[in-house]
Protein backbone atom coordinates (compact mmCIF):
# COMPACT_ATOMS: atom_id res chain seq x y z
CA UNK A 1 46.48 -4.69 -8.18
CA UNK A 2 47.77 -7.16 -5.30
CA UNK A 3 45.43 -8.32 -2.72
CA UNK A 4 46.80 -6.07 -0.21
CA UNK A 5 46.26 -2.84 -2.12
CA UNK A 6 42.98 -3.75 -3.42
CA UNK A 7 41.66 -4.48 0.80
CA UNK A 8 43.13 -0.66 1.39
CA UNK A 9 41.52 1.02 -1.35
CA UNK A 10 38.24 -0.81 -0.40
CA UNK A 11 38.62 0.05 3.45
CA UNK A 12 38.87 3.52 2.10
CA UNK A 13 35.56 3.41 0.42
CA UNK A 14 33.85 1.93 3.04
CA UNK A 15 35.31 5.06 5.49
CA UNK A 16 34.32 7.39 2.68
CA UNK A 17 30.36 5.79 2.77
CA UNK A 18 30.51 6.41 6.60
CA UNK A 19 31.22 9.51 6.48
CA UNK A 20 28.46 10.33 3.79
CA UNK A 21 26.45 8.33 6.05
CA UNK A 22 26.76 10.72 8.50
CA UNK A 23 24.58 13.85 7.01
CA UNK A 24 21.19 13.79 7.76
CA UNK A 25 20.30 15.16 4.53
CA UNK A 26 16.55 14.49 5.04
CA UNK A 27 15.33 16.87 1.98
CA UNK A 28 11.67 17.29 3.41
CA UNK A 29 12.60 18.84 6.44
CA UNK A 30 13.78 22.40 6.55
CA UNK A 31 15.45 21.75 9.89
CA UNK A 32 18.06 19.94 8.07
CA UNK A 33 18.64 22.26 5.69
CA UNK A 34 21.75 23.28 6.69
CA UNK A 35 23.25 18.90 6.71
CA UNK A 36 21.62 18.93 3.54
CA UNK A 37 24.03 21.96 2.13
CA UNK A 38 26.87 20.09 3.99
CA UNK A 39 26.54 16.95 2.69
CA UNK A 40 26.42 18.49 -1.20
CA UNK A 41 29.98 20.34 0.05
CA UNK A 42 31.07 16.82 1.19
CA UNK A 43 30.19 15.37 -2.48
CA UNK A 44 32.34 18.13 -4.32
CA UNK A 45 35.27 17.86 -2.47
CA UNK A 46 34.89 14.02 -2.86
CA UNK A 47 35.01 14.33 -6.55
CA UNK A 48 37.07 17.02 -6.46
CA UNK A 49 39.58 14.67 -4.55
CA UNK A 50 39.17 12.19 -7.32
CA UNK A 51 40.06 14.71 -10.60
CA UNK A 52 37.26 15.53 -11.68
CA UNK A 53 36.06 19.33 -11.84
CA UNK A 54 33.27 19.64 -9.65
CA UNK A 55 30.47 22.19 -8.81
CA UNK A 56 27.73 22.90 -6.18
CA UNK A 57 24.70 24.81 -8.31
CA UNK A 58 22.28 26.20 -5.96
CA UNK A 59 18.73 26.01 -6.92
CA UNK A 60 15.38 27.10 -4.88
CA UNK A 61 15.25 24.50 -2.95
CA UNK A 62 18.44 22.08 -2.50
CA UNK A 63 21.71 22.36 -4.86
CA UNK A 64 22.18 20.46 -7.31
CA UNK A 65 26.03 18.65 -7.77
CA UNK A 66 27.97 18.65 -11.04
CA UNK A 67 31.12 17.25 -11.84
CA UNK A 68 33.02 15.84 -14.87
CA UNK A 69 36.29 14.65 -16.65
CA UNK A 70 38.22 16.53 -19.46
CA UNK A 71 35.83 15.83 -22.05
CA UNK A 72 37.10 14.75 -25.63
CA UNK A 73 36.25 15.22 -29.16
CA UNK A 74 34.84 11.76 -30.55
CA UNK A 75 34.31 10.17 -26.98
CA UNK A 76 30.64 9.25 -26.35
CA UNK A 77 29.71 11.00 -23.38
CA UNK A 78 28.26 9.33 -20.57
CA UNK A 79 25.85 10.82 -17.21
CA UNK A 80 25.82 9.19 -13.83
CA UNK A 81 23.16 10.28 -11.68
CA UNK A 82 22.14 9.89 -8.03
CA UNK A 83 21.29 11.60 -5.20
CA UNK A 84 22.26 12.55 -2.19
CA UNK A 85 19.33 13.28 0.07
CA UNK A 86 17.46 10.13 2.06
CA UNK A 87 14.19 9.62 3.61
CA UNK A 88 13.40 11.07 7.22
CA UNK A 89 14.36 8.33 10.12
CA UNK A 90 11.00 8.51 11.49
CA UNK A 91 10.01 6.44 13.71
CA UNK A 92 13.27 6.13 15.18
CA UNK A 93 12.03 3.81 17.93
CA UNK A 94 12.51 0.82 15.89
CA UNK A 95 15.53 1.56 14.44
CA UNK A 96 18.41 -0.66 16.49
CA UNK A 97 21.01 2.19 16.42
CA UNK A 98 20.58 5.78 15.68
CA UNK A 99 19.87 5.92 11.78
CA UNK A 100 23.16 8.05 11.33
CA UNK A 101 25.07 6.74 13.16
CA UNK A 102 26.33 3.62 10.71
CA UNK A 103 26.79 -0.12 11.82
CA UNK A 104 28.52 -2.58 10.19
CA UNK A 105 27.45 -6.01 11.28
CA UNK A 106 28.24 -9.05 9.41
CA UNK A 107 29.27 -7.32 6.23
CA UNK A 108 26.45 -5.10 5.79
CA UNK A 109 26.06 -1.41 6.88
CA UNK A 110 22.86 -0.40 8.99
CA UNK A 111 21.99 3.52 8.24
CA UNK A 112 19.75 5.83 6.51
CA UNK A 113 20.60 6.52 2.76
CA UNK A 114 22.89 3.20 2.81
CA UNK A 115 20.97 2.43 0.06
CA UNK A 116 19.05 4.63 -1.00
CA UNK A 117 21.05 6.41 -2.59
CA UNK A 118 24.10 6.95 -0.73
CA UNK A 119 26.24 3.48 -0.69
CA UNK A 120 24.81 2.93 -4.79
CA UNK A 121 25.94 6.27 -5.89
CA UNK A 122 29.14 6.22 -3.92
CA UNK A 123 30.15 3.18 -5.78
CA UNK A 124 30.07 4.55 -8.92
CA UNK A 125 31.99 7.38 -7.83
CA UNK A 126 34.72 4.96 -6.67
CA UNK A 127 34.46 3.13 -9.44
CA UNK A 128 35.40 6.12 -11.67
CA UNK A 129 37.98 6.85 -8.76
CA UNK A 130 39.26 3.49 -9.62
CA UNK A 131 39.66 4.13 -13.39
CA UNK A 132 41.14 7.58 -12.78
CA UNK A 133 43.87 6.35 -10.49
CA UNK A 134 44.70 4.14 -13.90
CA UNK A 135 44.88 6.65 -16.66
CA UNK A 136 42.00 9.11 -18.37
CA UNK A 137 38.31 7.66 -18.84
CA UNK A 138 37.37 6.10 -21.95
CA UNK A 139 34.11 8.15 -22.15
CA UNK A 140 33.35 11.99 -21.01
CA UNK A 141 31.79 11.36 -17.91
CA UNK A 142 29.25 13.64 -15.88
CA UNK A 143 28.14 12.74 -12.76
CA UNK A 144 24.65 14.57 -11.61
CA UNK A 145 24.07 14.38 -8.13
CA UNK A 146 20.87 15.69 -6.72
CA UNK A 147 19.45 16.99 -2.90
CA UNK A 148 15.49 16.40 -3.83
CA UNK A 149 15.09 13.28 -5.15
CA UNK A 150 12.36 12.56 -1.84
CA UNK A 151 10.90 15.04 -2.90
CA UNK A 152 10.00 14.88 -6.21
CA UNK A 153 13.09 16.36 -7.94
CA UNK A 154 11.37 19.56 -8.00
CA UNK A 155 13.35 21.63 -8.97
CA UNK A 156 15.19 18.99 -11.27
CA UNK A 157 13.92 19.32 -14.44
CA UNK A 158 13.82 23.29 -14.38
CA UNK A 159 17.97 22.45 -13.67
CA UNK A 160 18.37 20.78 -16.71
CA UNK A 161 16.40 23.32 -18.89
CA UNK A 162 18.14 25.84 -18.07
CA UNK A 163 21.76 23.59 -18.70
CA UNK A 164 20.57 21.55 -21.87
CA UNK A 165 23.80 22.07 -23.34
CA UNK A 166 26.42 21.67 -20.32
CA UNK A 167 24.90 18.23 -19.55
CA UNK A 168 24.10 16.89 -23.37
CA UNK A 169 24.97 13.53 -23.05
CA UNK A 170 24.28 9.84 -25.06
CA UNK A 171 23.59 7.36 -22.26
CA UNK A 172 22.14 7.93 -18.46
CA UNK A 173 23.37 5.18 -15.99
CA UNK A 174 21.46 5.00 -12.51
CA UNK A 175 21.51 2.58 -9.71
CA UNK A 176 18.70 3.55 -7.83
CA UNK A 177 17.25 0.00 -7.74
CA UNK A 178 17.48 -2.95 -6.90
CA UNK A 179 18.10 -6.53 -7.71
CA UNK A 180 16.07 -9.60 -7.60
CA UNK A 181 18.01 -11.89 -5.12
CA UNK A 182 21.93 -12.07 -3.87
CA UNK A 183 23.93 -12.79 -6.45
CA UNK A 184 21.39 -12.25 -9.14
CA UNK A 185 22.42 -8.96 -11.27
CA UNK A 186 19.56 -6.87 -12.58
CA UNK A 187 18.65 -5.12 -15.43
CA UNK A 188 15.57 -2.83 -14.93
CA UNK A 189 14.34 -1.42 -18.67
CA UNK A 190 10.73 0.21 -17.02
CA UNK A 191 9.46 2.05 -14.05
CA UNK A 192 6.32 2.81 -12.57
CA UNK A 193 4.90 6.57 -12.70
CA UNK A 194 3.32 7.83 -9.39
CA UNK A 195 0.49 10.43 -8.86
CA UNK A 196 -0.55 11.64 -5.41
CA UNK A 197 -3.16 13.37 -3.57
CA UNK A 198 -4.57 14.16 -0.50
CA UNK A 199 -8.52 13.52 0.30
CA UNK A 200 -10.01 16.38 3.16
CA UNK A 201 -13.69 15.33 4.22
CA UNK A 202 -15.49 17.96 6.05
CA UNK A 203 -18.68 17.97 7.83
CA UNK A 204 -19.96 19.67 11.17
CA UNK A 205 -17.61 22.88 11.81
CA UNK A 206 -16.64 21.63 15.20
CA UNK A 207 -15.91 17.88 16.74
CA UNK A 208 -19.37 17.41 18.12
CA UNK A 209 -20.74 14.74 21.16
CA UNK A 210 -21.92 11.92 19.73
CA UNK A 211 -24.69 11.25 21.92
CA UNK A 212 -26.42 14.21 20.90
CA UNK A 213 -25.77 14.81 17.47
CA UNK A 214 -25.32 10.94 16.40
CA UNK A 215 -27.61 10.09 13.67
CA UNK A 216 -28.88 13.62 12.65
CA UNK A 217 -25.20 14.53 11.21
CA UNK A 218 -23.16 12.90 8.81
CA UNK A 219 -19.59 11.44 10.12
CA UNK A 220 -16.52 12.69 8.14
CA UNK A 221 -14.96 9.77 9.20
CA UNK A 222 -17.26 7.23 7.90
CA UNK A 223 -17.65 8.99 4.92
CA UNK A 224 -14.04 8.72 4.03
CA UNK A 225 -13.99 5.12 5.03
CA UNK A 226 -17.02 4.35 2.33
CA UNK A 227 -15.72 6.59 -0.27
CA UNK A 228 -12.32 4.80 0.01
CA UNK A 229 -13.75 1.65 -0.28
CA UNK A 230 -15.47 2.80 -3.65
CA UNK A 231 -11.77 2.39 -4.97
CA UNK A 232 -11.44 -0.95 -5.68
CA UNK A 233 -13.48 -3.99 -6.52
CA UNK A 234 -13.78 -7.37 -4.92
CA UNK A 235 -11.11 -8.98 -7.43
CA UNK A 236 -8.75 -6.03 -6.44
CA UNK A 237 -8.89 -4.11 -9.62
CA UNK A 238 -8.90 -0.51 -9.42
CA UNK A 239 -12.86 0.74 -10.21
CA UNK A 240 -12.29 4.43 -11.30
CA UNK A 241 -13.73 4.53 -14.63
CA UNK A 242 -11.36 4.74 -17.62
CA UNK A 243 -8.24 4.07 -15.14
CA UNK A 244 -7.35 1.33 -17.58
CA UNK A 245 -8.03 2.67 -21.17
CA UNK A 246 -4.35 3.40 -21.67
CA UNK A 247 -2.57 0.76 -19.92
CA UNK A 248 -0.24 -1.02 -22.43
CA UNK A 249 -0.62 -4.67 -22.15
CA UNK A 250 2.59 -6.89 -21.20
CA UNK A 251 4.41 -8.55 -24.10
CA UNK A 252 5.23 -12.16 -24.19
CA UNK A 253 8.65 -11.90 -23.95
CA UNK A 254 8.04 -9.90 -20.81
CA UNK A 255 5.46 -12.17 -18.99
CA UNK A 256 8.00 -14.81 -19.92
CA UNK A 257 10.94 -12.94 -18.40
CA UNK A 258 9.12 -12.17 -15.29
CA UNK A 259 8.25 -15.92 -14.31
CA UNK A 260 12.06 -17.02 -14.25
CA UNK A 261 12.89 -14.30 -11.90
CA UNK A 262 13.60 -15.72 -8.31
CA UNK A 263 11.19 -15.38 -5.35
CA UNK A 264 8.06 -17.18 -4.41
CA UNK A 265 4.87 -16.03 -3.03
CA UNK A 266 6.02 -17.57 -0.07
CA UNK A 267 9.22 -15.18 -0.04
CA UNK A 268 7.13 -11.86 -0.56
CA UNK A 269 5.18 -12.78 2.28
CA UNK A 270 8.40 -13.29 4.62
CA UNK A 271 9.73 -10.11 3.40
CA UNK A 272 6.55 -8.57 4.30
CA UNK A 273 5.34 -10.06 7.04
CA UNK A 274 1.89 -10.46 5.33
CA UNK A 275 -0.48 -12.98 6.34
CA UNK A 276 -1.52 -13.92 2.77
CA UNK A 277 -0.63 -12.62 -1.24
CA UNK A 278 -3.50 -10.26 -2.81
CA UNK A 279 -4.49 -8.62 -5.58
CA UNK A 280 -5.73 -8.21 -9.51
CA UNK A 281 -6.70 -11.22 -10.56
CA UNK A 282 -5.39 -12.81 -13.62
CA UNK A 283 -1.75 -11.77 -12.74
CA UNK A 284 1.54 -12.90 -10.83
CA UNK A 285 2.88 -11.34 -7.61
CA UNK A 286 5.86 -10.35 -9.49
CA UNK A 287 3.38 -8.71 -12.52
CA UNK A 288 0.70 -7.13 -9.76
CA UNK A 289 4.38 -4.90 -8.34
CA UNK A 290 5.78 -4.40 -10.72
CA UNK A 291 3.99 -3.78 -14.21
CA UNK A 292 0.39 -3.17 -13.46
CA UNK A 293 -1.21 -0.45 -12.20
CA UNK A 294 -2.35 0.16 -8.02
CA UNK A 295 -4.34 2.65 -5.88
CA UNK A 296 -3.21 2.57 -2.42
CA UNK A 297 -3.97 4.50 0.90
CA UNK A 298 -1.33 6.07 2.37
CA UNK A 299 -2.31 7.57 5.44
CA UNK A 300 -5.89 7.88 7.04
CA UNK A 301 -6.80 9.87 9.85
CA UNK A 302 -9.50 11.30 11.73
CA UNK A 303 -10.89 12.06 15.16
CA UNK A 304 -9.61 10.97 18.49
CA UNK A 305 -6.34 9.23 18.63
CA UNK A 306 -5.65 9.02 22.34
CA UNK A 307 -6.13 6.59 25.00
CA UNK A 308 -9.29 5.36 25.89
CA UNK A 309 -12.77 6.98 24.06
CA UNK A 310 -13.44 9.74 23.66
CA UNK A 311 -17.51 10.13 22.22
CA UNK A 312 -17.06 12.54 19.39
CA UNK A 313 -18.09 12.92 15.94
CA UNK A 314 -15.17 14.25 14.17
CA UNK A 315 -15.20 17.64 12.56
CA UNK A 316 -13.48 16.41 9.52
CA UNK A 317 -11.06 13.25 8.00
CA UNK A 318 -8.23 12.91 5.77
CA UNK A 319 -6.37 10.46 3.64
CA UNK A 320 -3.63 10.36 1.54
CA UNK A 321 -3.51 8.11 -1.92
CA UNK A 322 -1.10 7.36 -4.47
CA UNK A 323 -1.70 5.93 -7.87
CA UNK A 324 1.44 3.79 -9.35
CA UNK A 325 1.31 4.28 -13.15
CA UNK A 326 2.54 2.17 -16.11
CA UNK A 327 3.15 2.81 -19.58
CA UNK A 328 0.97 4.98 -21.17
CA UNK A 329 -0.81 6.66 -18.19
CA UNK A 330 -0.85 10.10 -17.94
CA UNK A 331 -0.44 11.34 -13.91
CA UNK A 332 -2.57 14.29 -14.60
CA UNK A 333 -5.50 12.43 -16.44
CA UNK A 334 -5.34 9.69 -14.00
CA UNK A 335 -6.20 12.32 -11.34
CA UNK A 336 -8.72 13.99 -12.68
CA UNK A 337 -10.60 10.32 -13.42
CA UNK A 338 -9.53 9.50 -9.54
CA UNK A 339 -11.54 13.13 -8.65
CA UNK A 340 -14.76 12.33 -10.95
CA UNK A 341 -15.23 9.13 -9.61
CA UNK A 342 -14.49 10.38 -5.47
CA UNK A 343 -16.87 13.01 -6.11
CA UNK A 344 -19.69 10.78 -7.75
CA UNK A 345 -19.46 8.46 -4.96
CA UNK A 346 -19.37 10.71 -1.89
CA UNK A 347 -21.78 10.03 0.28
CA UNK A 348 -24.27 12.70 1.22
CA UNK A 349 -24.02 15.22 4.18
CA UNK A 350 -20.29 16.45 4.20
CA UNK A 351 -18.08 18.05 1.60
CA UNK A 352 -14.70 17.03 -0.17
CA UNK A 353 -11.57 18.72 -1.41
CA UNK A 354 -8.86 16.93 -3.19
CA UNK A 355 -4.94 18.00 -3.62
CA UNK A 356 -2.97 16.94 -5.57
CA UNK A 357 0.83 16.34 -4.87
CA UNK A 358 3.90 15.15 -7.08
CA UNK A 359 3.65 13.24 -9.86
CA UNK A 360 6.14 11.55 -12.11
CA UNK A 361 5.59 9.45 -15.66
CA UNK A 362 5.79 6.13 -15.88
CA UNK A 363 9.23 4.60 -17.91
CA UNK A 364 10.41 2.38 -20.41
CA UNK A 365 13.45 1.29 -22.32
CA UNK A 366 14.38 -1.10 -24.86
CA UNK A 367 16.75 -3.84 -22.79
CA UNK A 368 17.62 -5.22 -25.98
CA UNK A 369 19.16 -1.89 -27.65
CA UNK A 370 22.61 -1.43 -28.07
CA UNK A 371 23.01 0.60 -24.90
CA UNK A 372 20.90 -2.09 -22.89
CA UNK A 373 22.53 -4.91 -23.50
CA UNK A 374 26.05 -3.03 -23.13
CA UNK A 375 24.61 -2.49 -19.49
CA UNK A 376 23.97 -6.36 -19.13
CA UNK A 377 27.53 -7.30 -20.03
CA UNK A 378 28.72 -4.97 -17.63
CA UNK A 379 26.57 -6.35 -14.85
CA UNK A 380 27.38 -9.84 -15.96
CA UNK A 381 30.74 -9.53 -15.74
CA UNK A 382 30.88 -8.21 -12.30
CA UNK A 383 28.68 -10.44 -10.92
CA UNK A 384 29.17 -13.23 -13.02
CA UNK A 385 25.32 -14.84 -13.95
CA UNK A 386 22.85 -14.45 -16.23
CA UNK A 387 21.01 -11.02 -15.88
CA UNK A 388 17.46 -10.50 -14.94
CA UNK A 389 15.41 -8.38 -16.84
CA UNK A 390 12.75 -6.76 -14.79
CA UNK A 391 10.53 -3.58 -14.26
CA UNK A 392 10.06 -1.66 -11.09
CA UNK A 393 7.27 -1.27 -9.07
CA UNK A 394 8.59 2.02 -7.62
CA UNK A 395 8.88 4.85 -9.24
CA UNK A 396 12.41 7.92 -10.48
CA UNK A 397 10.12 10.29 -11.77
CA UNK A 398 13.33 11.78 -13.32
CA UNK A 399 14.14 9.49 -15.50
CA UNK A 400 11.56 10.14 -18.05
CA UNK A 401 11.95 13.75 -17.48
CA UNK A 402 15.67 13.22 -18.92
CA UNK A 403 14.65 11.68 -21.43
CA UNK A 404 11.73 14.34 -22.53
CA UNK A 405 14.52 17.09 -22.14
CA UNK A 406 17.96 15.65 -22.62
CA UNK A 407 16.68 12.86 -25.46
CA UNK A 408 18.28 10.33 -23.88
CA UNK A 409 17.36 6.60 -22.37
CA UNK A 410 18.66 5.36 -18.67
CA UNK A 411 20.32 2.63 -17.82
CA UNK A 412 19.25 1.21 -14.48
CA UNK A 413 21.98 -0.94 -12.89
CA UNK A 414 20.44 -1.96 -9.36
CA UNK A 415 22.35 -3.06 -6.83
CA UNK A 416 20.28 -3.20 -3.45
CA UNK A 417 18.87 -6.47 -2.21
CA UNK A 418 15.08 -6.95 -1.58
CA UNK A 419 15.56 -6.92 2.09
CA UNK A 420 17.30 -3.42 1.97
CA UNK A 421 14.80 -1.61 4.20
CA UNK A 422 14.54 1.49 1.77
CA UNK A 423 12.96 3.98 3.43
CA UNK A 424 12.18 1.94 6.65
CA UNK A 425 13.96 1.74 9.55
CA UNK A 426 16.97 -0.28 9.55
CA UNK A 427 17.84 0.27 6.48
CA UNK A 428 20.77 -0.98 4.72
CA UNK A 429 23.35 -2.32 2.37
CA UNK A 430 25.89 -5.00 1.76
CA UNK A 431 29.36 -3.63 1.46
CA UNK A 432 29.39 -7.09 -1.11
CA UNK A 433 27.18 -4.73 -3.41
CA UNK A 434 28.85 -1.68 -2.47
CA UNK A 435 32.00 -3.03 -3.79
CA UNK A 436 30.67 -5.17 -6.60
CA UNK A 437 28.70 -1.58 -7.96
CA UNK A 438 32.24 -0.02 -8.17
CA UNK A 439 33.74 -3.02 -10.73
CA UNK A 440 30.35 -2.88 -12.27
CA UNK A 441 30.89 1.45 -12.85
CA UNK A 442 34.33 0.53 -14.50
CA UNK A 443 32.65 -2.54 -16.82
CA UNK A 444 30.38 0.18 -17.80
């Protein structure tokens, strides 16, 4: 392929992103329903466009995408998944430019879902355009492309139940991820699990003045503040009883692995904008992200939020925690330890409820299997250095669901760049990686 044609087919891409840029797929808002359905359209007559046969399955909530090659006899058979619905914009104040509405400045594209998952999906799916345009594929390919990954692929797993057989495959490849540093490929063989709930603290049955009532009544509000601090102790370790029992400890080779990745302390906290590094002692910034478990606050609220005072005691106070999980805690048990231990410590005078929300299991592959280090050659030979092997703080609560149904590991082939702004404003993507995750697809 001469220069010329390969700067076409790449301007091409990069007018194809925009475009899927475009939809405000935002899968937790009903209001967008209706971009959400387009965008899915959009995505079939994409791969359509390609040669592949292609398929919009509706389920309750958002459809699901489905499209494949003329699959052979003997060929191993290979799944590509992603998805196609991004975070809301919120708060669009700070974004520079409206969040869909893409930029391109200095090589890299500003916009909501540039990286997650839009521009990292999209470049396998040129990728596979690319092969294509050369002759047939030497695998059966399926691509899986989903509208609810934000919100907990709920109605994922039910999806592939129901289409065990249509989708049987040998190998999963995602790039939902990211890598260490420019230029540094990544290989991420584990994933953190993530359990959720909301915490509702209820006292008086109306806000009441606190002149009058202060000191006779409990406050929901500093209730909720004590219990949370109950959470951890003073060398940051989580304190609910038994939240440890089953966390498997890090292998050599891993702790090893970990400490030649790039980045210094002093990087996270530039990245951040942190004042300082903290957490469970005995461990590494990189370890405390990425392979231990957290408890974090979410969201805390209660009482007046306007200008000024206002001299109340609040009615009632909520927060909103997530646990990240590692190998082998259970979401489920880890909630009902996180319960017990809120309930033994609430302090006296107001009442508690607790919700839970989505939950996903933690993940782990073998990077040195057959299939893993395949996906290291791949990503060596695109970007041409030795590949880091990492786990990820965050968490794809599919992937171990595929592997529970389907019977299959994932490869995860990350291509966005720690300063990606996933699910912040300003988000966004090099078209470097975009371009780079489209030779890496073909290595594959």
């Amino acid at each position: 392929m001469s220069y010329a044609q390969s700067t076409t087919a790449e301007d091409h891409a990069v007018a194809d992103l925009i475009q899927f840029l475009k939809f405000p797929s935002v899968s937790t808002d009903p209001a967008h329903n209706a971009d959400t359905d387009q965008c899915a359209d959009w995505l079939v007559t994409k791969l359509t466009g390609i040669g592949l046969a292609a398929e919009k399955h509706p389920t309750p909530g958002h459809p699901v995408v489905v499209a494949r090659n003329q699959h052979k006899a003997g060929l191993p058979t290979v799944m590509i998944y992603g998805h196609y619905d991004v975070q809301p914009a919120d708060p669009l104040d700070l974004w520079q430019t409206p969040p869909f509405e893409p930029r391109i400045e200095n090589g890299v594209i500003y916009a909501r879902g540039s990286t997650d998952n839009k521009g990292q999906i999209l470049a396998h799916i040129h990728g596979v355009q690319q092969a294509l345009a050369e002759g047939e594929l030497p695998v059966n390919l399926i691509f899986l492309i989903e509208g609810e990954e934000e919100i907990g692929s709920v109605n994922l797993g039910a999806f592939l139940e129901a289409n065990r057989d249509a989708l049987k495959c040998d190998i999963i490849a995602i790039s939902d991820t990211g890598m260490v540093a420019k230029g540094h490929p990544t290989f991420t063989y584990g994933l953190r699990g993530i359990a959720a709930a909301e915490l509702r603290v209820t006292g008086p049955s109306v806000d009441l003045h606190s002149g009058i009532y202060g000191g006779a009544v409990a406050n929901p509000a500093t209730a909720l503040a004590q219990l949370l601090a109950t959470l951890h102790d003073k060398q940051g370790r989580v304190a609910i009883e038994g939240f440890y029992d089953e966390v498997r400890d890090l292998a050599e080779w891993e702790r090893e692995a970990a400490a030649k990745l790039p980045g210094t302390d002093a990087d996270l906290l530039s990245l951040s904008g942190s004042p300082a590094v903290y957490g469970e002692e005995g461990y590494t910034s990189t370890e405390r992200r990425t392979a231990r478990p957290t408890a974090e606050i979410n969201g805390f609220g209660s009482g007046y939020q306007g200008e000024g005072s206002k001299t109340i005691i609040p009615s009632k106070a909520m927060a909103k925690l997530t646990f990240r999980l590692v190998p082998d805690q259970n979401p489920k048990r880890i909630l009902e330890r996180a319960e017990n231990h809120l309930r033994k410590h609430l302090p006296p005078g107001v009442e508690l409820s607790v919700h839970c929300g989505h939950s996903g299991e933690p993940y782990l592959c073998d990077p040195h299997s057959t299939a893993g280090q395949a996906a290291q050659r791949a990503l060596q030979a695109t970007f041409g250095a030795e590949v880091a092997l990492i786990r990820e703080g965050g968490s794809i609560p599919i992937v171990q669901t595929f592997k529970d149904v389907l019977g299959v590991e994932t490869l995860l082939l990350g291509l966005a760049l720690p300063d990606c702004r996933a699910h912040s404003p300003n988000e966004n993507f090099p078209l470097e990686n975009f371009h780079a995750g489209a030779k890496m697809s073909r290595h594959l």
